[in-house]
Protein backbone atom coordinates (compact mmCIF):
# COMPACT_ATOMS: atom_id res chain seq x y z
CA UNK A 1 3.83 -117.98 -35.08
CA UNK A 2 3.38 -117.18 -38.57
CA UNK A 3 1.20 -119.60 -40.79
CA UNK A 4 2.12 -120.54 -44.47
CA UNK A 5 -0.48 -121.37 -46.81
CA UNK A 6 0.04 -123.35 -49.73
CA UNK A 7 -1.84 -123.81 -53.09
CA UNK A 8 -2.10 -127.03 -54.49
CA UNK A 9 1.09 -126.35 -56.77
CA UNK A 10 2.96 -124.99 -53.53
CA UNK A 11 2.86 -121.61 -54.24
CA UNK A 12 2.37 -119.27 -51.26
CA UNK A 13 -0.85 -117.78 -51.08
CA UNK A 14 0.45 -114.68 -49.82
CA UNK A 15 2.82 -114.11 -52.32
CA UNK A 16 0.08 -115.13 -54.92
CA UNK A 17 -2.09 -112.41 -53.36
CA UNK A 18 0.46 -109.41 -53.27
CA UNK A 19 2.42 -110.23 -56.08
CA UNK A 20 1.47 -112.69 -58.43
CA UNK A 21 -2.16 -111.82 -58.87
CA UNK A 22 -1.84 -108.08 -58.89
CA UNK A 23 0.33 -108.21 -61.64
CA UNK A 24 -1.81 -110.55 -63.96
CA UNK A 25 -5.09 -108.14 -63.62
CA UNK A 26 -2.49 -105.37 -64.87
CA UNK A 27 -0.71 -107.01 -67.85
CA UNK A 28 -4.54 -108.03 -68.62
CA UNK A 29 -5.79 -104.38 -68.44
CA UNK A 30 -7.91 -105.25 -65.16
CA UNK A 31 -10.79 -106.27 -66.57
CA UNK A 32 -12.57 -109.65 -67.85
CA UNK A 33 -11.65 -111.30 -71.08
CA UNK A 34 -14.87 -111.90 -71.70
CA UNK A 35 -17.21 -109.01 -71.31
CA UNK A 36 -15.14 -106.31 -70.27
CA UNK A 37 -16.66 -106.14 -66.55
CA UNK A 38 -14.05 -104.54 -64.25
CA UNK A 39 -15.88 -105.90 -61.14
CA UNK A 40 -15.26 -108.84 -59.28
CA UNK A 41 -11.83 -110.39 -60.89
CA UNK A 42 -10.57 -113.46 -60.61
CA UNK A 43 -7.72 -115.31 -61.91
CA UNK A 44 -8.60 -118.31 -64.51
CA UNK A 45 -5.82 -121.17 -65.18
CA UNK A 46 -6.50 -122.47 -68.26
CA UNK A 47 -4.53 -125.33 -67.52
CA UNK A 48 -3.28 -126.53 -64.29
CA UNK A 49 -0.19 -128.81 -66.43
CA UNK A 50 1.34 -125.37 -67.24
CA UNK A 51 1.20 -122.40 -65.50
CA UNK A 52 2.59 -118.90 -67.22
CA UNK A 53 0.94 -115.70 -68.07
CA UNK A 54 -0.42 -117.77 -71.86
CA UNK A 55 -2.62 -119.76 -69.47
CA UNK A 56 -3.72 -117.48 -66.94
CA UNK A 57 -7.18 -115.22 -68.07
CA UNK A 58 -8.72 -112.44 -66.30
CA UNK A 59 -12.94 -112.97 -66.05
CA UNK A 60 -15.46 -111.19 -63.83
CA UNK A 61 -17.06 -114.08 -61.67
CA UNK A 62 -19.82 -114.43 -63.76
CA UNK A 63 -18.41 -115.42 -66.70
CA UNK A 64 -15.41 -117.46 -64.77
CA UNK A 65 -18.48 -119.65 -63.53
CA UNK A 66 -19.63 -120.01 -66.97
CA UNK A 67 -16.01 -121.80 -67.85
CA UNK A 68 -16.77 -124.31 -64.85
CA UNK A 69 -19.67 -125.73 -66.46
């Protein structure tokens, strides 16, 4: 039996992880919006009220813990 995960806004994980994310780090040159660091990605929402590619920012984990502070 094949599991579905969901994100709290109901997207599927899966399709956030083969489609969704691989596409951000591309339209944002793969690399953090910060520093430049091409290492460790991940995928910032800016805002959880309104998700599109304007809210959405590309940082290295160190600086995406900085934004959690």
């Amino acid at each position: 039996m094949t599991k579905h995960y969901l994100n709290l806004k109901g997207v599927n994980l899966r399709f956030w992880n083969e489609t969704v994310r691989p596409t951000i780090l591309r339209l944002k040159n793969n690399k953090c919006e910060i520093c430049g660091s091409k290492k460790f990605l991940d995928i910032h929402h800016n805002s959880y009220e309104k998700q599109n590619i304007n809210t959405l920012q590309v940082l290295c984990r160190k600086c995406h813990r900085g934004t959690q502070k």
